[in-house]
C-alpha atoms as a PDB file:
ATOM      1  CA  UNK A   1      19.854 -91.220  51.186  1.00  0.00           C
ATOM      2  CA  UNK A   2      23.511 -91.557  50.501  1.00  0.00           C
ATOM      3  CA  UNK A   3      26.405 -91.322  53.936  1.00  0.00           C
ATOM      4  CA  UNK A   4      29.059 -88.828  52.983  1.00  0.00           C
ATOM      5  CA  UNK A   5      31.787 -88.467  55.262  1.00  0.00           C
ATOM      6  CA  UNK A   6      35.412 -87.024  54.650  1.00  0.00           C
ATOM      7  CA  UNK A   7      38.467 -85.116  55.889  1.00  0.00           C
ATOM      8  CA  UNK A   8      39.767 -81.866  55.508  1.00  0.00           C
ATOM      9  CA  UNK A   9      42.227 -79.707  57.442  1.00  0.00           C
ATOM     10  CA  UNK A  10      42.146 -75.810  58.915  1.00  0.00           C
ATOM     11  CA  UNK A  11      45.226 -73.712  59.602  1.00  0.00           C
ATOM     12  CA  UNK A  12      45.511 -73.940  63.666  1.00  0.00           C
ATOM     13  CA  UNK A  13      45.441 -70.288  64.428  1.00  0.00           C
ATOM     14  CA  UNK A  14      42.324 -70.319  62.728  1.00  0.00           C
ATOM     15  CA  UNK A  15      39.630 -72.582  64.093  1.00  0.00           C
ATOM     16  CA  UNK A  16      37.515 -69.577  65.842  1.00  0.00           C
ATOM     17  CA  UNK A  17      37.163 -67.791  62.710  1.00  0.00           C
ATOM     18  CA  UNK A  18      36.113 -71.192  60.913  1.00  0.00           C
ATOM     19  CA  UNK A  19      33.451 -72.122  64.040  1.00  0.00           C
ATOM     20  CA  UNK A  20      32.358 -68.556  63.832  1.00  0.00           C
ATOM     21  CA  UNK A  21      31.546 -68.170  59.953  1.00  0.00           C
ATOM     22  CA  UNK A  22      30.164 -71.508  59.981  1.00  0.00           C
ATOM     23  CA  UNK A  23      27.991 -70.579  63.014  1.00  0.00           C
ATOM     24  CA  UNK A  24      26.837 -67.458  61.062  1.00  0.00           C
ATOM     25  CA  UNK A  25      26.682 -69.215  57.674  1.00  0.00           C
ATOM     26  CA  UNK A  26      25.162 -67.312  54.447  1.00  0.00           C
ATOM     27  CA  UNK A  27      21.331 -68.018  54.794  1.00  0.00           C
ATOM     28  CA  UNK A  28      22.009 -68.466  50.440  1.00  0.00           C
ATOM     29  CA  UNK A  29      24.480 -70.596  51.329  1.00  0.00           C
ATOM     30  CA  UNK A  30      22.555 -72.860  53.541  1.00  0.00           C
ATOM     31  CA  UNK A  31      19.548 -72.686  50.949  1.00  0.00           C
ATOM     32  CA  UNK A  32      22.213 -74.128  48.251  1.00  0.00           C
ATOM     33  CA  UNK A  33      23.056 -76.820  50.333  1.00  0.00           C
ATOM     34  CA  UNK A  34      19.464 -77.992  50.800  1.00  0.00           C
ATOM     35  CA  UNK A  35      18.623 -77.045  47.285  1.00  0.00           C
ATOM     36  CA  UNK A  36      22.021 -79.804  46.059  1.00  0.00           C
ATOM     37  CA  UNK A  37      20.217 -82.779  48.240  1.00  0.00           C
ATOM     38  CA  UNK A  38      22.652 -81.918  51.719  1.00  0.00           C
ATOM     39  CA  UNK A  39      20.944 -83.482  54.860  1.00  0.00           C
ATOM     40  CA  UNK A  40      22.804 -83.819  58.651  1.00  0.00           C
ATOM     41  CA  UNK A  41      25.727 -82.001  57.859  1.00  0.00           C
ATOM     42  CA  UNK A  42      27.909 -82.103  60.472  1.00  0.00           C
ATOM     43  CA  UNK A  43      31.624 -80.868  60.610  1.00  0.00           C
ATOM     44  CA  UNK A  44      34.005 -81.803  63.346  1.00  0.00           C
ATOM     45  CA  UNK A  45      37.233 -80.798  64.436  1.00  0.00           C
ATOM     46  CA  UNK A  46      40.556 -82.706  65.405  1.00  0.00           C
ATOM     47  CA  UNK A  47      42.133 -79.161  67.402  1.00  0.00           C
ATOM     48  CA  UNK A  48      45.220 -81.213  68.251  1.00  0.00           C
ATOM     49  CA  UNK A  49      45.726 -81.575  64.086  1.00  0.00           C
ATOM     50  CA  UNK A  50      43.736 -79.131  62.351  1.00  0.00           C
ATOM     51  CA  UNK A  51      41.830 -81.925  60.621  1.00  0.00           C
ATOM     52  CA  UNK A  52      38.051 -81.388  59.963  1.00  0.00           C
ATOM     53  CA  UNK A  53      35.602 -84.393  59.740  1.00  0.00           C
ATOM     54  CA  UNK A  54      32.469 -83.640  57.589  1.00  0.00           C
ATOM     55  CA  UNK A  55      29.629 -86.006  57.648  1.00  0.00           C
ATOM     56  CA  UNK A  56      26.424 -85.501  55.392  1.00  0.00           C
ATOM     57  CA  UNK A  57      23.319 -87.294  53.982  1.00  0.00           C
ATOM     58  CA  UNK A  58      22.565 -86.872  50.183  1.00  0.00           C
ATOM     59  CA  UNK A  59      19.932 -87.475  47.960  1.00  0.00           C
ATOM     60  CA  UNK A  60      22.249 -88.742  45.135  1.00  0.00           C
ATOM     61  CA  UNK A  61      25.841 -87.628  43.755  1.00  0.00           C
ATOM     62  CA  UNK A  62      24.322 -86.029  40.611  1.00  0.00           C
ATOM     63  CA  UNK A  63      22.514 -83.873  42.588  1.00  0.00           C
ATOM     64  CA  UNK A  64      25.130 -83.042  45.074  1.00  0.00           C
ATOM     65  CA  UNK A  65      28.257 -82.678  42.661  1.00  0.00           C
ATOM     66  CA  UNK A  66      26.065 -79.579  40.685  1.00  0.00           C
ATOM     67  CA  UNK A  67      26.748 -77.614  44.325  1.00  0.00           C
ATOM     68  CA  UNK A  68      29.976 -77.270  43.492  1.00  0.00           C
ATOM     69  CA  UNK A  69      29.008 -75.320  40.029  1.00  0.00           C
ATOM     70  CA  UNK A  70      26.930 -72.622  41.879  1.00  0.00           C
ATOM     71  CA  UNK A  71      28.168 -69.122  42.527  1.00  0.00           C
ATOM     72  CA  UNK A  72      27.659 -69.226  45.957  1.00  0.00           C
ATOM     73  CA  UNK A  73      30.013 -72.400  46.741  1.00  0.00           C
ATOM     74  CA  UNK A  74      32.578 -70.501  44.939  1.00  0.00           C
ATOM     75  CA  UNK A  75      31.846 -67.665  46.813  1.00  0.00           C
ATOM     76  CA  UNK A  76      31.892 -69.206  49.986  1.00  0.00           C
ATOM     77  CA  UNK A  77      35.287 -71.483  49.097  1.00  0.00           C
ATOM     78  CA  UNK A  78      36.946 -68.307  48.114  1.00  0.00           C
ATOM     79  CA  UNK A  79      36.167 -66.824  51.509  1.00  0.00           C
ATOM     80  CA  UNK A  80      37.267 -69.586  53.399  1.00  0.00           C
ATOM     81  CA  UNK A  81      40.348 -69.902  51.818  1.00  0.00           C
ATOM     82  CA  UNK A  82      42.594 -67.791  53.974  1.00  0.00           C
ATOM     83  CA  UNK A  83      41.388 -70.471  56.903  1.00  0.00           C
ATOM     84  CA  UNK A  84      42.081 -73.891  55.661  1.00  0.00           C
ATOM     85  CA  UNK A  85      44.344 -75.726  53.075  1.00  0.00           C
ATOM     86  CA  UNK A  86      42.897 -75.200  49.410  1.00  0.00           C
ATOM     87  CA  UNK A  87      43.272 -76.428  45.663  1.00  0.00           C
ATOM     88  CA  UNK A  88      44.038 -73.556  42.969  1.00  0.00           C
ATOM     89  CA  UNK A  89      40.713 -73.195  42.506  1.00  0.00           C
ATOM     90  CA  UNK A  90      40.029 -72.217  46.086  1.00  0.00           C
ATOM     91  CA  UNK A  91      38.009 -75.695  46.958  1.00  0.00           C
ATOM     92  CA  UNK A  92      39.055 -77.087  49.968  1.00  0.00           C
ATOM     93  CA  UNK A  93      41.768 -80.183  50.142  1.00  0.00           C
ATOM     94  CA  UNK A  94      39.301 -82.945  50.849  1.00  0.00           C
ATOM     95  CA  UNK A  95      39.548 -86.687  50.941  1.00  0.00           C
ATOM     96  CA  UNK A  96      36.374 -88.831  50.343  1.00  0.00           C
ATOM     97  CA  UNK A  97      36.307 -91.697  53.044  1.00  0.00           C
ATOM     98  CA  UNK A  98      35.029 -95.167  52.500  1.00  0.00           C
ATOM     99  CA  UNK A  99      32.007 -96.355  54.610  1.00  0.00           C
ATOM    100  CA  UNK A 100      32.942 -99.805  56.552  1.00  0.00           C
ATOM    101  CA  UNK A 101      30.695 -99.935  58.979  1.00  0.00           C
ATOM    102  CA  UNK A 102      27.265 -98.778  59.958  1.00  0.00           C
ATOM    103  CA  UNK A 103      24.789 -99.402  62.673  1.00  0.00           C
ATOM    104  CA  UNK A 104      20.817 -98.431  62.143  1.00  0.00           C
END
């Protein structure tokens, strides 16, 4: 398994509706996630800034990038969008963050 973690941020007035949709997330959408190699997913959030730290295990990157592809993920970015910052494309504004330090 592969550590995943990065950043990305949610509109302030917003984080109830993101908590909520992610605590009722698509059953197909959790099913995709599993399907693209996602393990321990875990999103936190920053409330004083809006910014969201995800965290994830994956089987490899090749596997994982393909989620991106599926019609659900767009889907599912297209209905977030009106919650957090997004590219043109409706994916969210994310930045990758290096590992430096881990503990087993």
């Amino acid at each position: 398994m592969k550590r995943k973690a990065g950043v990305m941020f949610v509109h302030q007035n917003k984080y109830q509706e993101y908590k909520k949709r992610h605590d009722e997330i698509w059953p197909e959408m959790a099913e995709a996630l599993k399907a693209h190699g996602a393990h321990n997913y875990s999103i936190f959030l920053d409330e004083q800034t809006g910014c969201l730290f995800a965290y994830l295990e994956i089987e490899s990157e090749e596997k994982w990038s393909k989620m991106a592809e599926t019609e659900i993920c767009q889907k599912w970015w297209k209905s977030m969008s009106p919650l957090m910052k997004t590219n043109p494309d409706h994916s969210p504004v994310s930045k990758d963050l290096q590992e430096v330090f881990h503990l087993s």
